[in-house]
Protein backbone atom coordinates (compact mmCIF):
# COMPACT_ATOMS: atom_id res chain seq x y z
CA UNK A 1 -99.39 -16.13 79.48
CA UNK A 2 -99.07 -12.65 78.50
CA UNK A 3 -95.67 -13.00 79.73
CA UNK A 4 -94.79 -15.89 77.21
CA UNK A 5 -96.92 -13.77 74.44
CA UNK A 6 -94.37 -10.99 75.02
CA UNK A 7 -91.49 -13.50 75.47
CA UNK A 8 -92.44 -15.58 71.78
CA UNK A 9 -93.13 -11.87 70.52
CA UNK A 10 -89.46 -11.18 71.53
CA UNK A 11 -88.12 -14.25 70.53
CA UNK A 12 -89.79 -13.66 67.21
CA UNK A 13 -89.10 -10.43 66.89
CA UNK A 14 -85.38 -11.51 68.19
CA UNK A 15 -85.59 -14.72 65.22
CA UNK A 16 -86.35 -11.97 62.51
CA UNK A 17 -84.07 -9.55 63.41
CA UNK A 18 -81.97 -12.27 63.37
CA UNK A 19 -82.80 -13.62 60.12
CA UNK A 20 -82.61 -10.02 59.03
CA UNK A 21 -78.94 -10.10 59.93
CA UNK A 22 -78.41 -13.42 58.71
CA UNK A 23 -79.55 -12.71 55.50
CA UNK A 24 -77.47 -8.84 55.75
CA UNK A 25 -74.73 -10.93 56.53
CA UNK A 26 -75.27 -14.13 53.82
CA UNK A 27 -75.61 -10.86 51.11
CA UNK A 28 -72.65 -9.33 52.55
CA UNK A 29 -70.70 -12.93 52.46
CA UNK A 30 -72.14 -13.07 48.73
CA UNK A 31 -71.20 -9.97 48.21
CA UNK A 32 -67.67 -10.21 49.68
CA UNK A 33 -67.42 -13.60 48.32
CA UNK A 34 -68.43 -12.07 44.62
CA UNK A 35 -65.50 -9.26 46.02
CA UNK A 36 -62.98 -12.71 46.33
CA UNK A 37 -64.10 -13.81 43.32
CA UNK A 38 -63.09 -10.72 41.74
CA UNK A 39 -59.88 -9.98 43.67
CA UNK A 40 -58.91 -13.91 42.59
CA UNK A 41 -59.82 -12.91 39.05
CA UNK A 42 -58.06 -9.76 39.26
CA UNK A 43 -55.46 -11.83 41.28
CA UNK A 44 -54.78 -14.34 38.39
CA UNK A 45 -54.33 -11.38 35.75
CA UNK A 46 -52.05 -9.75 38.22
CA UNK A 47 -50.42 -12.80 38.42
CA UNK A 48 -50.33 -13.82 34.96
CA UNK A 49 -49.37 -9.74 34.02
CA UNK A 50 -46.79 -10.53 36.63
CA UNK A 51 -45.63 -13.52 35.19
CA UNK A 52 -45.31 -12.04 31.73
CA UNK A 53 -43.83 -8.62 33.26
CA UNK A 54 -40.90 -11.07 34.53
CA UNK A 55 -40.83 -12.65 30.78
CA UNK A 56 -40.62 -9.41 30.03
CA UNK A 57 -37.57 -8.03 32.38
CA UNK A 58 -36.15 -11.80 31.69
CA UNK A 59 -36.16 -10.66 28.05
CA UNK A 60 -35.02 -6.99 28.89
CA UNK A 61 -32.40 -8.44 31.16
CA UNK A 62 -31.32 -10.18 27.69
CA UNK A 63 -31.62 -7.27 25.72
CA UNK A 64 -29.28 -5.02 28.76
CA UNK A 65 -27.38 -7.86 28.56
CA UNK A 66 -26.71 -7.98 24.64
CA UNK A 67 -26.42 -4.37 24.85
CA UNK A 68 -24.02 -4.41 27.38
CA UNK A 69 -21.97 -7.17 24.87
CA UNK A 70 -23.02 -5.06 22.19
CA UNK A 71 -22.11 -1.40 23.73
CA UNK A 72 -18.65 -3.02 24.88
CA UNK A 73 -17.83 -4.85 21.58
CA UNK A 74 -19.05 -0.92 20.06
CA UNK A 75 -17.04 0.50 22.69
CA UNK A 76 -13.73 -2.16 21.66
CA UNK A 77 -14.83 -0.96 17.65
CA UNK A 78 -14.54 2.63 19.10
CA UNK A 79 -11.31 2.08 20.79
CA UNK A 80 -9.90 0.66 17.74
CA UNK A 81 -11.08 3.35 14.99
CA UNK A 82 -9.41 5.78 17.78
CA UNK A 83 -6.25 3.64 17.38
CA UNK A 84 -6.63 3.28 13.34
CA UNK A 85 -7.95 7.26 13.55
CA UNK A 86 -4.74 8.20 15.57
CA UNK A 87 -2.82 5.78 13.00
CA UNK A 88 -3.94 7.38 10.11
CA UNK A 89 -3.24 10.95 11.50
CA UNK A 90 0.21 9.78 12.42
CA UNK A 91 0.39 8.54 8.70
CA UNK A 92 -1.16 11.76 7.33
CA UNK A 93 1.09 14.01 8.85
CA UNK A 94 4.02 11.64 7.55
CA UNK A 95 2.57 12.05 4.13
CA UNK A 96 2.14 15.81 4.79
CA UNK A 97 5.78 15.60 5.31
CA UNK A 98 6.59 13.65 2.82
CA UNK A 99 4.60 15.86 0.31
CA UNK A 100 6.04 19.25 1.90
CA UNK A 101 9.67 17.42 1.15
CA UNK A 102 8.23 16.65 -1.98
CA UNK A 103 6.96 19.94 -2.95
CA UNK A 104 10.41 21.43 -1.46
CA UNK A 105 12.20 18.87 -3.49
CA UNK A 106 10.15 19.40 -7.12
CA UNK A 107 11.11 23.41 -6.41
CA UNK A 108 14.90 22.69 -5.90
CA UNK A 109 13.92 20.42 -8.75
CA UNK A 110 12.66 23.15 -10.61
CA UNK A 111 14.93 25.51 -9.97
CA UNK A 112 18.50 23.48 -11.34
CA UNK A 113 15.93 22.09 -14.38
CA UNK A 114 16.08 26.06 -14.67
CA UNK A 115 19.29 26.66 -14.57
CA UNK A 116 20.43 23.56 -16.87
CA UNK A 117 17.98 24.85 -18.60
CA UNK A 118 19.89 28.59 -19.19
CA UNK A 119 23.27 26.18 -19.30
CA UNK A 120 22.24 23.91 -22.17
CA UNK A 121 21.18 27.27 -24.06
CA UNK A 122 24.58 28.24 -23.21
CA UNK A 123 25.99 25.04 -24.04
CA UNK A 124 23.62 25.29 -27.26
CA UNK A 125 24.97 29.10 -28.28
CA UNK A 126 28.90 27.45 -27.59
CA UNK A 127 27.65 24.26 -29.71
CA UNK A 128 26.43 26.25 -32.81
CA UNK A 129 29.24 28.82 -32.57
CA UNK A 130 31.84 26.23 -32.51
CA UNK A 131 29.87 24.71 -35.50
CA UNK A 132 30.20 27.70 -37.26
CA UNK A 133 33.81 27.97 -36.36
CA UNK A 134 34.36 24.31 -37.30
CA UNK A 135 32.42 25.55 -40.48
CA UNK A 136 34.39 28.12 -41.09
CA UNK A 137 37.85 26.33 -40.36
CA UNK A 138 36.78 23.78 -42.95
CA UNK A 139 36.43 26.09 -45.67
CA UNK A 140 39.62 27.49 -44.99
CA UNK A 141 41.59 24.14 -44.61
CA UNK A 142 39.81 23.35 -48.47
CA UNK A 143 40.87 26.46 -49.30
CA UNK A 144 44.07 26.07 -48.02
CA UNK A 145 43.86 22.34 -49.47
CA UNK A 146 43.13 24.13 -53.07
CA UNK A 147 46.11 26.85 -52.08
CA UNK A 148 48.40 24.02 -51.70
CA UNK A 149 47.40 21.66 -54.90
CA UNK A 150 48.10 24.68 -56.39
CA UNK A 151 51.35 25.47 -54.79
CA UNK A 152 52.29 22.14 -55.71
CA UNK A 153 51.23 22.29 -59.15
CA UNK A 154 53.33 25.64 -59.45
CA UNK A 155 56.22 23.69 -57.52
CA UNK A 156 55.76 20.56 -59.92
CA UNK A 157 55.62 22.99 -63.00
CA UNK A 158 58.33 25.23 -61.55
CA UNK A 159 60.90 21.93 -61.16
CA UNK A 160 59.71 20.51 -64.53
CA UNK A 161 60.90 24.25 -65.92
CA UNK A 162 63.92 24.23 -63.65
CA UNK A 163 65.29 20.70 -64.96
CA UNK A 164 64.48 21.98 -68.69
CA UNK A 165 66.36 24.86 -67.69
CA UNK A 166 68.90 22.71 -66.36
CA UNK A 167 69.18 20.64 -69.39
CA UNK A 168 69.40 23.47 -71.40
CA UNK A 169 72.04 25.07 -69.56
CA UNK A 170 73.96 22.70 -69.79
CA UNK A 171 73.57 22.17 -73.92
CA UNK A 172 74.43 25.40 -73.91
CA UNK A 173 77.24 24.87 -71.35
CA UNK A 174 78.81 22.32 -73.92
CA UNK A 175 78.10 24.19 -76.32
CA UNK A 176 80.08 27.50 -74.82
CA UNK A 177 82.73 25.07 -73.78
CA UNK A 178 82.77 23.47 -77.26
CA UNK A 179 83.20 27.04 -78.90
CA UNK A 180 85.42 28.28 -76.19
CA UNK A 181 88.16 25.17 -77.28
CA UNK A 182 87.57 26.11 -81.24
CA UNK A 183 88.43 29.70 -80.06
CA UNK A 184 90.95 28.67 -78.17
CA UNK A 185 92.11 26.46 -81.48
CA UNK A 186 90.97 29.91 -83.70
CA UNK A 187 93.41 31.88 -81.76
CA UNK A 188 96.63 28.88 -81.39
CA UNK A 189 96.33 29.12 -85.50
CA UNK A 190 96.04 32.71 -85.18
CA UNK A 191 99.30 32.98 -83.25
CA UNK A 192 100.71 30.65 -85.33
CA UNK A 193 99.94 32.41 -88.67
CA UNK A 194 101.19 35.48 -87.13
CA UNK A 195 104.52 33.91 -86.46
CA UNK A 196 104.84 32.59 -89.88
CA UNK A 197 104.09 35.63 -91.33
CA UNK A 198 106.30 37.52 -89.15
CA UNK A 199 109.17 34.94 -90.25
CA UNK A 200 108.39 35.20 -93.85
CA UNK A 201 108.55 39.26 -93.80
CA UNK A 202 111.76 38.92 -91.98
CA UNK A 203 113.08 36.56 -94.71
């Protein structure tokens, strides 16, 4: 009987250290079942976190990929302000040319507008001294004009006196003749007389 004292003691003993564990391990279970609880929780936000990180890389991925399409169409933009840069330097250093011609050009330019320039003074000094010459030749020819009306008024007086001279030449022509044949009469009757008078002294 002692025996089955010590034996129900044991068993009891056995039955709460039993129950002991079973209620360590029904805490622990709540515990680690609390722990699952959590980890699920924590699992879900993981999950969801997850699930919006990949929105998120989706939408990055979109982004890279836009900027990708956006670098390269930046990069194509690039390439072609390179090509219109290295256009517009080729055309500058045209126009440089052209100016430098230009500038080389308005100098030669410059230079013969120059020297027309001292030519037309030149030509101007030539002008206005043949001017004056032309000036002066006209005032000789009217004076030479006058001279001449003059000459010919002398001339026209000159003949006028010449034929008046003329005329009375020969008036005076006649006139000599006229008396030179009653002379010439004057002297026959003369002779004559003589004769007769010579006859009648000899008679």
């Amino acid at each position: 009987e002692e025996s089955l004292q010590q034996l129900k003691g044991e068993l009891e003993s056995c039955r709460q250290t039993q129950q002991g564990q079973l209620d360590r391990f029904t805490m622990e279970l709540s515990h680690l079942q609390e722990e699952l609880d959590n980890c699920n929780a924590e699992l879900q936000d993981a999950l969801s976190q997850l699930q919006q990180y990949k929105c998120t890389v989706d939408r990055l991925n979109s982004d890279l990929e836009r900027a990708h399409l956006l670098h390269q169409e930046v990069v194509d933009e690039v390439s072609q302000c390179e090509d219109t840069v290295r256009k517009q330097d080729a055309e500058i250093a045209q126009l440089k040319r052209r100016l430098l011609d230009s500038k080389e050009q308005t100098a030669t330019a410059e230079n013969n507008k120059e020297s027309l320039e001292s030519s037309l003074d030149l030509y101007k000094q030539k002008y206005q001294a043949c001017v004056n010459k032309m000036a002066d030749l006209e005032h000789t020819v009217k004076n030479l004009e006058e001279d001449l009306k003059e000459a010919n008024n002398r001339m026209y007086n000159r003949d006028n006196a010449l034929t008046k001279l003329r005329s009375e030449m020969l008036v005076v022509q006649q006139e000599l003749e006229s008396r030179c044949t009653q002379v010439e009469s004057g002297e026959e009757a003369i002779d004559q007389l003589t004769q007769e008078l010579q006859t009648t002294q000899e008679e």
